[in-house]
N, C-alpha and C. Protein backbone atom coordinates (compact mmCIF):
# COMPACT_ATOMS: atom_id res chain seq x y z
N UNK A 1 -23.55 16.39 -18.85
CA UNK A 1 -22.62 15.33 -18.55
C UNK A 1 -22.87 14.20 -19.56
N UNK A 2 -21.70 13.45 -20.54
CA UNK A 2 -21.71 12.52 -21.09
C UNK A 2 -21.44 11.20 -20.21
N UNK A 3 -23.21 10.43 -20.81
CA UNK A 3 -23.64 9.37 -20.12
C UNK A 3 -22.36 8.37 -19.81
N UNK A 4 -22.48 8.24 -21.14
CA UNK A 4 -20.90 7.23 -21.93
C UNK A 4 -19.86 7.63 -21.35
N UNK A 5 -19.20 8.72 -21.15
CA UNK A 5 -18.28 9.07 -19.97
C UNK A 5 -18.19 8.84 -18.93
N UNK A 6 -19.12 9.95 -18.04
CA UNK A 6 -19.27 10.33 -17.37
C UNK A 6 -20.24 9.80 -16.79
N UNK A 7 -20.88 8.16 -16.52
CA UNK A 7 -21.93 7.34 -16.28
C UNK A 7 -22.77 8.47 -15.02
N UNK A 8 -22.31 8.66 -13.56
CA UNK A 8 -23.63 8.88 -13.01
C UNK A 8 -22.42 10.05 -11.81
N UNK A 9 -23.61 10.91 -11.44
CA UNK A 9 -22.59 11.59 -10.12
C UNK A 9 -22.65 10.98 -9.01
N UNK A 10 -22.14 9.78 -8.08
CA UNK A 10 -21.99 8.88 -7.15
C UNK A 10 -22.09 10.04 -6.33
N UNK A 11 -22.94 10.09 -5.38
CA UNK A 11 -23.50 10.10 -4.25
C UNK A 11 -23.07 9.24 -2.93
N UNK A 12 -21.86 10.11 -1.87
CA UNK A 12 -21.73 9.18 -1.27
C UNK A 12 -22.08 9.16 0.15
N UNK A 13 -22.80 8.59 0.96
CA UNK A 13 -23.21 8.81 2.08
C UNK A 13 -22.57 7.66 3.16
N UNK A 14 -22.60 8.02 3.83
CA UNK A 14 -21.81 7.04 5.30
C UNK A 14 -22.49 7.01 6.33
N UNK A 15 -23.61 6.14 6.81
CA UNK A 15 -24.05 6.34 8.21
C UNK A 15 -23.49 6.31 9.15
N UNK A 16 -23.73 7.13 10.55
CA UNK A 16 -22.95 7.31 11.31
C UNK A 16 -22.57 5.57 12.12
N UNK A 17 -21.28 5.27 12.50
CA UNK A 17 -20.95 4.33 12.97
C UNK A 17 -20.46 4.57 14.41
N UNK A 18 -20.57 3.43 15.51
CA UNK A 18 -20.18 3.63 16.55
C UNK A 18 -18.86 3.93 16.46
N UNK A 19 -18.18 4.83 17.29
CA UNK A 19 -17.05 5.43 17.81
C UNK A 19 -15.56 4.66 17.73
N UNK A 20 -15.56 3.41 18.65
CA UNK A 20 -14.28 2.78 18.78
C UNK A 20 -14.05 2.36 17.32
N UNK A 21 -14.83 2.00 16.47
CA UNK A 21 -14.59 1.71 15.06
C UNK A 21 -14.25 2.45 14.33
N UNK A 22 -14.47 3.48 14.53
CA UNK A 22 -13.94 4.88 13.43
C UNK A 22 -15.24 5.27 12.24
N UNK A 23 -14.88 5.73 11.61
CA UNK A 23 -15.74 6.18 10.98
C UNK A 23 -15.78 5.54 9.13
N UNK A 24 -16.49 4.68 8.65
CA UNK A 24 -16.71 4.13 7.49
C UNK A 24 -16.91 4.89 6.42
N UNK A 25 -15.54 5.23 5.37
CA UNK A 25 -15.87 6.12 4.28
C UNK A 25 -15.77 5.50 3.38
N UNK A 26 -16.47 5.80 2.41
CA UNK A 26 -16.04 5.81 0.72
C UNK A 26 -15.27 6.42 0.44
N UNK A 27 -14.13 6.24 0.02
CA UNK A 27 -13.01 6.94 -0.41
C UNK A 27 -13.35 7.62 -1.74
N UNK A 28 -13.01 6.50 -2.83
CA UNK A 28 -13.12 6.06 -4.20
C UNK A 28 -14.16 5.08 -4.60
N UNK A 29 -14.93 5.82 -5.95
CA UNK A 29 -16.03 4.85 -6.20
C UNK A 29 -15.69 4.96 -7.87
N UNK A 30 -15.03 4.26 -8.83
CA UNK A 30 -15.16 3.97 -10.31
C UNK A 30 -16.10 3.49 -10.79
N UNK A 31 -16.87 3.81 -11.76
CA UNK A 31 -18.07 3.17 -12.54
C UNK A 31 -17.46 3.03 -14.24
N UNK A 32 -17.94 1.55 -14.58
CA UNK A 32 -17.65 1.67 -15.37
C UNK A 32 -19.04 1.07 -16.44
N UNK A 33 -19.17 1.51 -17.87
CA UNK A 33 -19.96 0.71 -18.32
C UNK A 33 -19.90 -0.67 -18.99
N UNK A 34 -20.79 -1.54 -18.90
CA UNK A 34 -20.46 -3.04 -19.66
C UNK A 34 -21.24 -3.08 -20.64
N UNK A 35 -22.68 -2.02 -21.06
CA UNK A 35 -23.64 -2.30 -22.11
C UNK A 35 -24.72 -2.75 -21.58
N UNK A 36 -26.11 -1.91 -22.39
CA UNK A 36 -27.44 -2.77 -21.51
C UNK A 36 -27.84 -2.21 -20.04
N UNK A 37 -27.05 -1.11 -20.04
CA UNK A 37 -27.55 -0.74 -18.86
C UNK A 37 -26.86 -1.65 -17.57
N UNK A 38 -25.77 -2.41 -17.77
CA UNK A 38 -25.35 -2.99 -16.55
C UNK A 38 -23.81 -1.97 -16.53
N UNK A 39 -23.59 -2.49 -14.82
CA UNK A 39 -22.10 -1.40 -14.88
C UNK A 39 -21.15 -1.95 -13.83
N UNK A 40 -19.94 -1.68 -13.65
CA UNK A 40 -19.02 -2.61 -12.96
C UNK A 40 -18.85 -1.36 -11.86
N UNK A 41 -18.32 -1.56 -10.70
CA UNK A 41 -18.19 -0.65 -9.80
C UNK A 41 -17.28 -1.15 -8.85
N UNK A 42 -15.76 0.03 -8.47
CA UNK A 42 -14.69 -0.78 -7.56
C UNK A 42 -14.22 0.45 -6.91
N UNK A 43 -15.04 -0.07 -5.31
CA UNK A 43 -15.35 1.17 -4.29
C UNK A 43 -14.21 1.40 -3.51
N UNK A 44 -13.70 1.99 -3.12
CA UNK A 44 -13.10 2.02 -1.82
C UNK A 44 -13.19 2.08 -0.71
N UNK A 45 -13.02 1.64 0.41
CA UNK A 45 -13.36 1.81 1.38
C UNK A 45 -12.36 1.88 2.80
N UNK A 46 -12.64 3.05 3.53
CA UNK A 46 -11.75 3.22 4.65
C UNK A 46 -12.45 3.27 5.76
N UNK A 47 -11.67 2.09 6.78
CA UNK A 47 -12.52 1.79 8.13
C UNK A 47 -11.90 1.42 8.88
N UNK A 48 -11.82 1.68 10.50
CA UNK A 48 -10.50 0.63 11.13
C UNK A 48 -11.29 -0.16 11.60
N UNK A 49 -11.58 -1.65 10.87
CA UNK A 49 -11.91 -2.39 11.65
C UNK A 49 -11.21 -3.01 12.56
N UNK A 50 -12.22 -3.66 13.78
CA UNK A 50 -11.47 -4.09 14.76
C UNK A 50 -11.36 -5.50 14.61
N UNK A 51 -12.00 -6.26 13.87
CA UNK A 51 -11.83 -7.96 13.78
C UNK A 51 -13.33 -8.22 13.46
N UNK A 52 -13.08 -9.83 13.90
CA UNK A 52 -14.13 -10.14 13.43
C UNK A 52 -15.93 -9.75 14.03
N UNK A 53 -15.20 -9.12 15.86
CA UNK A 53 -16.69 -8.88 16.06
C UNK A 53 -17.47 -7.32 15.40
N UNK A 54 -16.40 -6.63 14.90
CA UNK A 54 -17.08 -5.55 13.92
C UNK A 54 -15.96 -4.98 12.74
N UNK A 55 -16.09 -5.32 11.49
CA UNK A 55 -15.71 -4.68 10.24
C UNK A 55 -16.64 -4.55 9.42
N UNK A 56 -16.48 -3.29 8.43
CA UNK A 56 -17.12 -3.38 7.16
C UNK A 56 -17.79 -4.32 6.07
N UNK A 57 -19.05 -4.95 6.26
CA UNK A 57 -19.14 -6.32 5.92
C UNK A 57 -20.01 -6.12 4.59
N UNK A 58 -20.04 -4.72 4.05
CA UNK A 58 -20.40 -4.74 2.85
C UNK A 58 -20.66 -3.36 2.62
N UNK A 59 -20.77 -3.25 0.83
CA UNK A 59 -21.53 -1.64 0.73
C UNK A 59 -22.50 -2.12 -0.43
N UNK A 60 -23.33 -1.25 -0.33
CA UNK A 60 -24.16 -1.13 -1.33
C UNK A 60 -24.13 0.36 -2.16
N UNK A 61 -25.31 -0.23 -3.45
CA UNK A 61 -25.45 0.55 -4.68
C UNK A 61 -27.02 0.90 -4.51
N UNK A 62 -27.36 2.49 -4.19
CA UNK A 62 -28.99 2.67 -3.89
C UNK A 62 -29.34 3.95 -4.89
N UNK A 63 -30.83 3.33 -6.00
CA UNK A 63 -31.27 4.14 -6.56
C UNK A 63 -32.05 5.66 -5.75
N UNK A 64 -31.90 6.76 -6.29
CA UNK A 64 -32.95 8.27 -5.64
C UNK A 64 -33.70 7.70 -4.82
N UNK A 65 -35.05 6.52 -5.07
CA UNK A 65 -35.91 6.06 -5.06
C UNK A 65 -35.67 5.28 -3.45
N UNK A 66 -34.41 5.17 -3.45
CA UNK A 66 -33.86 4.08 -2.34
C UNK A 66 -33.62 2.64 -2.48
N UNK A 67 -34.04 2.20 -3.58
CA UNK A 67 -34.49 0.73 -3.84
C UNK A 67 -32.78 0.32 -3.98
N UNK A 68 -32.35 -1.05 -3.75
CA UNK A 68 -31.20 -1.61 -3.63
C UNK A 68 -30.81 -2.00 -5.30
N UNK A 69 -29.73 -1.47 -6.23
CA UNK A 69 -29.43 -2.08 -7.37
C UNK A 69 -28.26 -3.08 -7.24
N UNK A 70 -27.87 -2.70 -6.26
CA UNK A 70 -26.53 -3.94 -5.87
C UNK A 70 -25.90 -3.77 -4.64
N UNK A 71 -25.47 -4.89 -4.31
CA UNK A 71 -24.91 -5.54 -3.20
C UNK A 71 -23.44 -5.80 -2.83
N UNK A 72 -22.17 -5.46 -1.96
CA UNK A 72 -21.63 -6.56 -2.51
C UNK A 72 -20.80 -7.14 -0.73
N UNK A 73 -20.93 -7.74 -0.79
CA UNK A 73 -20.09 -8.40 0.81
C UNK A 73 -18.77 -8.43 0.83
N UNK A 74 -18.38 -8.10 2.12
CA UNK A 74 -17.03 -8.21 2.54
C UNK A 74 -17.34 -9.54 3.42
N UNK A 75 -16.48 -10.40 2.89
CA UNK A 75 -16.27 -11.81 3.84
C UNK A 75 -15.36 -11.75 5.02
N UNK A 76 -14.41 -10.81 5.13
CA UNK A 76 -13.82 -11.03 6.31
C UNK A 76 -13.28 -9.54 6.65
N UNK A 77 -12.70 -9.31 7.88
CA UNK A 77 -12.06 -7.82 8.23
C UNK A 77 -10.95 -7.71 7.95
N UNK A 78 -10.93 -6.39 7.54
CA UNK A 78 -9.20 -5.28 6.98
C UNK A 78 -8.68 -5.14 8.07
N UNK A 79 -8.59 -5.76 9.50
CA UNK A 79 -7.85 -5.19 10.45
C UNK A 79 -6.19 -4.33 9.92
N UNK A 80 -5.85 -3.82 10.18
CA UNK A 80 -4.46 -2.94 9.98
C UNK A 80 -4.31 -2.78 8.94
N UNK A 81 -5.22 -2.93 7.56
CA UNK A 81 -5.54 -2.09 6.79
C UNK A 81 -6.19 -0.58 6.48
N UNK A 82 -5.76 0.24 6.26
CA UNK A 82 -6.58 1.93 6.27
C UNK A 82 -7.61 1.79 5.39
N UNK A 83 -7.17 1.33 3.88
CA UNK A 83 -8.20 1.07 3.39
C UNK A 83 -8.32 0.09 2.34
N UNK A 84 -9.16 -0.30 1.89
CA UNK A 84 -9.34 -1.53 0.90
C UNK A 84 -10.56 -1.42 -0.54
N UNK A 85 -10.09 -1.92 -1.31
CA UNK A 85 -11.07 -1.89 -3.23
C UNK A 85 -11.32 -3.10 -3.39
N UNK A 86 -13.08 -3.39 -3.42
CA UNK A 86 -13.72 -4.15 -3.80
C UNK A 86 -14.46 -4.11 -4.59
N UNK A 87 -14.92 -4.85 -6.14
CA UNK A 87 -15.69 -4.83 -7.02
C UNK A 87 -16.58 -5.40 -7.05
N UNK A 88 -17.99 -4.91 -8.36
CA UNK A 88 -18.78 -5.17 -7.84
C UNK A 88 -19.17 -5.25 -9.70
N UNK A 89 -19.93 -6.43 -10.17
CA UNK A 89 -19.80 -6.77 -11.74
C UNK A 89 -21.06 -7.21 -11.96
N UNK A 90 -22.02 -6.09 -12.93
CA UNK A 90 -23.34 -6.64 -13.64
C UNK A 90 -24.28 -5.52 -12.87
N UNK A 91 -24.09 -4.41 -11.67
CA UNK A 91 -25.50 -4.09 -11.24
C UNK A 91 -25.84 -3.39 -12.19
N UNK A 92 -27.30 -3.47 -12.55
CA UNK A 92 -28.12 -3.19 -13.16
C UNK A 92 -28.91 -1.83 -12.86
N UNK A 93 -28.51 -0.50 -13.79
CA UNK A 93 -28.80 0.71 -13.86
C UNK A 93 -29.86 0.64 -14.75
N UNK A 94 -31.03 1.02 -14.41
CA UNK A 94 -31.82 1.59 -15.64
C UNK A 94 -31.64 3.30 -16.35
N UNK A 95 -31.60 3.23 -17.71
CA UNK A 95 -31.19 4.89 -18.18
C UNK A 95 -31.70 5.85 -17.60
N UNK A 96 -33.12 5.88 -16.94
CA UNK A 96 -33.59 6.83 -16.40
C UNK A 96 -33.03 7.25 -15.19
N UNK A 97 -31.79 6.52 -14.42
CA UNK A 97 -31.26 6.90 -13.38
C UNK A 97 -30.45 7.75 -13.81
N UNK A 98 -29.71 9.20 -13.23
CA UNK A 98 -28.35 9.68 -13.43
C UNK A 98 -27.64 9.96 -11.93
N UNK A 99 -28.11 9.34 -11.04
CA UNK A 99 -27.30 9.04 -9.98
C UNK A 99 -27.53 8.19 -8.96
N UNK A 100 -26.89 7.80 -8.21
CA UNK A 100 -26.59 6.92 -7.49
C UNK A 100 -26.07 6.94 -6.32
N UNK A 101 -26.09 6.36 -5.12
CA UNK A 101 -25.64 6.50 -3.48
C UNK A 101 -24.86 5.05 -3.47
N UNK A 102 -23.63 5.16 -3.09
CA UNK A 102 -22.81 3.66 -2.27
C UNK A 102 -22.53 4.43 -1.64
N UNK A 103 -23.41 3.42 -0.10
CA UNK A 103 -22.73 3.21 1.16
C UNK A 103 -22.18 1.95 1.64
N UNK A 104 -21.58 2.16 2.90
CA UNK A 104 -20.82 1.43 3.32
C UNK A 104 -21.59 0.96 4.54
N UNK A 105 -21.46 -0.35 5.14
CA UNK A 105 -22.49 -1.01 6.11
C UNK A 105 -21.78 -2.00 6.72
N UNK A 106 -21.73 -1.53 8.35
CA UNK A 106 -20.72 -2.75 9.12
C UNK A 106 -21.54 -3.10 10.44
């Protein structure tokens, strides 16, 4: 696989979420490179949230290792949205990684 292409095979995992909420997927995950080992990333995400006492309030970017390379928050809920793309600009890949896990966390 070309690095420069083909940056990393995204790994996507979803912990299980309580029931009335539905179930929190990654749809779509784009990586792109910026140089230096940093990379832009604009996830998708499908969830029915219910408001403000439970939506999708962020996903993250986790090395093999588990360690957190990025973060990114959802400030408010998609109610009657299916699904929604949020970006995520600068996390920091070191070369020795060739893959990567975004999940989703509500």
């Amino acid at each position: 696989m070309n690095r420069s292409k083909w940056l990393f095979l995204v790994l996507v995992l979803v912990a299980p979420w309580p029931l009335y909420a539905g179930t929190a997927e990654i749809v779509d995950v784009d990586v792109k490179p910026m140089g230096n080992d940093l990379y832009e990333f604009d996830v998708t995400v499908a969830h029915e949230d219910t408001g403000w006492d439970h939506f999708v309030d962020k996903w993250v970017v986790i090395a093999p290792d588990g360690s957190l390379l990025g973060s990114r928050p959802i400030v408010q809920p998609h109610k009657g949205q299916k699904t929604f793309t949020r970006n995520l600009v600068g996390v920091m890949i070191p070369g020795e990684i060739k893959e990567v896990t975004v999940r989703a966390h509500d």
